[in-house]
Protein backbone atom coordinates (compact mmCIF):
# COMPACT_ATOMS: atom_id res chain seq x y z
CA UNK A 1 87.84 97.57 149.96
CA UNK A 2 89.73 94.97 147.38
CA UNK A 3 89.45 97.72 144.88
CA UNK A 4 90.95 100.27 147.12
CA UNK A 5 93.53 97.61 148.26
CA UNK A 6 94.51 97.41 144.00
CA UNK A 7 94.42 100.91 143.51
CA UNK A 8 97.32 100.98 146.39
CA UNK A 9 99.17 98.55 145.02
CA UNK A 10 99.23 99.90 141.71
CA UNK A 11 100.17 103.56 142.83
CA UNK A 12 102.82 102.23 144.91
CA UNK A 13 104.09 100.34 142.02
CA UNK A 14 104.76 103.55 140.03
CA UNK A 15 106.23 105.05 143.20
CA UNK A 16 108.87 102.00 143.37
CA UNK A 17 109.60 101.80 139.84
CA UNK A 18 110.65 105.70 140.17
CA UNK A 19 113.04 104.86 142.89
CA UNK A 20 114.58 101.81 140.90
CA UNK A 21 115.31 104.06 138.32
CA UNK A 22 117.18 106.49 140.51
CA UNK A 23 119.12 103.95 142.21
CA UNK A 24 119.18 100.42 140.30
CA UNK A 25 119.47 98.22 143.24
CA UNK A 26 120.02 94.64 143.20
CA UNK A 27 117.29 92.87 144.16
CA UNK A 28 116.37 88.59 144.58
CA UNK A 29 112.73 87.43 143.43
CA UNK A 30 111.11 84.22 143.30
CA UNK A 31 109.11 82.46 140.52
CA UNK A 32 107.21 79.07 140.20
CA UNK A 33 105.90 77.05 137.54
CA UNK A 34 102.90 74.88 139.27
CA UNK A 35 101.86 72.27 137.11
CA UNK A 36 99.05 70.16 137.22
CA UNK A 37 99.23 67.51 134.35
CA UNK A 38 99.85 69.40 131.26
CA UNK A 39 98.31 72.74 132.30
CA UNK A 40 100.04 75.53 134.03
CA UNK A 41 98.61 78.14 136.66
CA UNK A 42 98.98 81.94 135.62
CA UNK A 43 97.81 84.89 137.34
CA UNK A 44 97.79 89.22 136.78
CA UNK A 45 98.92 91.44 139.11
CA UNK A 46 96.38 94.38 140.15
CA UNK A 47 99.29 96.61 139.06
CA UNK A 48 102.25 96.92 136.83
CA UNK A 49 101.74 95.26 132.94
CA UNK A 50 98.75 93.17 133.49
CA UNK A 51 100.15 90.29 131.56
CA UNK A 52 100.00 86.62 132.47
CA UNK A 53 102.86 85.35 134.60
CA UNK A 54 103.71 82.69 137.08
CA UNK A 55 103.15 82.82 140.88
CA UNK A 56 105.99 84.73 142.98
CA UNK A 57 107.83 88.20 144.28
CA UNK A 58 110.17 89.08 146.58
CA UNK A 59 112.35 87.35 148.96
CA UNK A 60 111.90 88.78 152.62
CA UNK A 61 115.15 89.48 154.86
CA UNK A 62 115.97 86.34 156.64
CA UNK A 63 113.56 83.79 154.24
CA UNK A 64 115.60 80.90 151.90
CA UNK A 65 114.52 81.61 148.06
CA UNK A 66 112.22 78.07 149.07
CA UNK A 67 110.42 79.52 152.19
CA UNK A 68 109.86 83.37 149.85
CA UNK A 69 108.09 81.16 147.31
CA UNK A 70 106.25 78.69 149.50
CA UNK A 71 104.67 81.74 150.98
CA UNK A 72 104.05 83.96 148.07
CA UNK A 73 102.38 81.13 146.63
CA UNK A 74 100.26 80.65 149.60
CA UNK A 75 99.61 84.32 149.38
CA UNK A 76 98.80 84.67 146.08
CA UNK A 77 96.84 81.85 145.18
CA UNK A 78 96.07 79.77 148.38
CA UNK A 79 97.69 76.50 147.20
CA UNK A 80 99.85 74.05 148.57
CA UNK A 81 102.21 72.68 146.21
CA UNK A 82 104.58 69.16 146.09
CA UNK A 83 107.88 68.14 145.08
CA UNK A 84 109.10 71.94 144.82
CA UNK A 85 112.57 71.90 142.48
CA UNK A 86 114.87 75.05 142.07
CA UNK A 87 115.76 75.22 138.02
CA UNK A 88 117.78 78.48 137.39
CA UNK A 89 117.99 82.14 137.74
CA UNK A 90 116.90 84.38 135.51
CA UNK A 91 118.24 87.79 135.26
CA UNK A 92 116.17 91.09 134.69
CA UNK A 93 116.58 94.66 134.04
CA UNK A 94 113.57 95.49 132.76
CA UNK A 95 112.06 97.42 135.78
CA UNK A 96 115.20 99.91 136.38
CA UNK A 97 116.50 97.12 138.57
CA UNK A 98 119.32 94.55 138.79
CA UNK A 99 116.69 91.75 139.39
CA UNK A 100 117.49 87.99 140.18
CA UNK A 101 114.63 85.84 139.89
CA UNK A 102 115.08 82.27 140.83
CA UNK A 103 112.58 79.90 139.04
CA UNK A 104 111.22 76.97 141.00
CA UNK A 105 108.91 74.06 139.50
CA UNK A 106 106.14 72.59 141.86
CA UNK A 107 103.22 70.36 141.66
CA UNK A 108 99.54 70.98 142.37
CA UNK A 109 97.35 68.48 142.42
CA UNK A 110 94.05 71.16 143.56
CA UNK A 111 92.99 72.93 140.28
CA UNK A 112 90.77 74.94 143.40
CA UNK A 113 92.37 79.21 143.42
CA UNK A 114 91.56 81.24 145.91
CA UNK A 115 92.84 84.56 145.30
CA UNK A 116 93.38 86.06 148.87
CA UNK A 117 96.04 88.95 148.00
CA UNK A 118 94.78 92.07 146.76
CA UNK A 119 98.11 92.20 144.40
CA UNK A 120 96.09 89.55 142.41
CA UNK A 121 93.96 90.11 139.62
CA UNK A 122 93.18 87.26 138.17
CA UNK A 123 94.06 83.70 137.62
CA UNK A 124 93.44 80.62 135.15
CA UNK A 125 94.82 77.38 134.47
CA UNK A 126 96.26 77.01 130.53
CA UNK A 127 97.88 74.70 128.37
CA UNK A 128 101.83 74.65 128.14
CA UNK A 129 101.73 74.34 124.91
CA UNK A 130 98.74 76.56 124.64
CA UNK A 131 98.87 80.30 126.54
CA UNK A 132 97.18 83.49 126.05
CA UNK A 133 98.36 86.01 123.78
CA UNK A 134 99.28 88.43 126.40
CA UNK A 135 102.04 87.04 128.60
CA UNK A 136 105.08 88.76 130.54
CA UNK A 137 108.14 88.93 128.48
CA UNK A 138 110.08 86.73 130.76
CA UNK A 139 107.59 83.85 130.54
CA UNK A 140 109.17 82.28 127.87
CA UNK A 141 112.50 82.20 129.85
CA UNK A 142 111.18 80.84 132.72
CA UNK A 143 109.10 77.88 131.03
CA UNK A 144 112.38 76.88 129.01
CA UNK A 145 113.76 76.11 132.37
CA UNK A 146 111.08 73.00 132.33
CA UNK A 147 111.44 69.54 131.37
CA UNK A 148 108.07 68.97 129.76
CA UNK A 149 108.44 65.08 128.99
């Protein structure tokens, strides 16, 4: 069922991105950075690029940019996360869309995932300092809005 879930997911993706293209809409994301001690938390999406990013998506009508990544996070990766801090916004027009995607920092102090969304891949724990090769373009961006001491 999870793989039929993906397969969804991804399809729809395509679909999207083919409107965006059409009609470039402006559109408000959330991202966050959860850190616990030096290491980071990235995860894959079961569609789009496959490349390691941060935690987040889309704000829903009526949600703060706080409550839209308090629950994507809960979504995504089943955590519960401290001292939550806006940094910046980052935009993006990579996906045919005027994209706004506000970066938050958090804390974790539970190294436990559990994956519940079907949007989700895959997730690991890495270095800062130390990623994988194969990381969204914007991750850079988004960890340069960190203070790392």
């Amino acid at each position: 069922m999870r793989t039929l879930i993906g397969l969804i997911y991804k399809i729809g993706y395509q679909i999207f991105k083919v409107y965006w293209f059409i009609r470039r809409p402006n559109t408000e994301g959330v991202r966050c950075i959860i850190r616990n001690g030096d290491d980071i938390l990235l995860i894959k999406h079961s569609y789009g690029s496959y490349l390691w990013n941060v935690p987040g998506g889309g704000i829903k009508k009526g949600e703060t940019r706080e409550q839209a990544i308090l629950r994507e996070i809960k979504e995504e990766v089943g955590l519960e996360v401290e001292d939550l801090v806006s940094r910046d916004s980052v935009f993006n027009t990579t996906e045919y869309k005027n994209d706004t995607i506000h970066v938050f920092v958090a804390t974790s102090h539970n190294r436990d995932v559990t994956v519940i969304s079907p949007e989700i891949r895959e997730s690991a724990w890495f270095p800062h300092k130390n990623l994988p090769p194969n990381t969204a373009p914007l991750l850079r961006r988004f960890l340069s809005l960190v203070d790392w001491s």
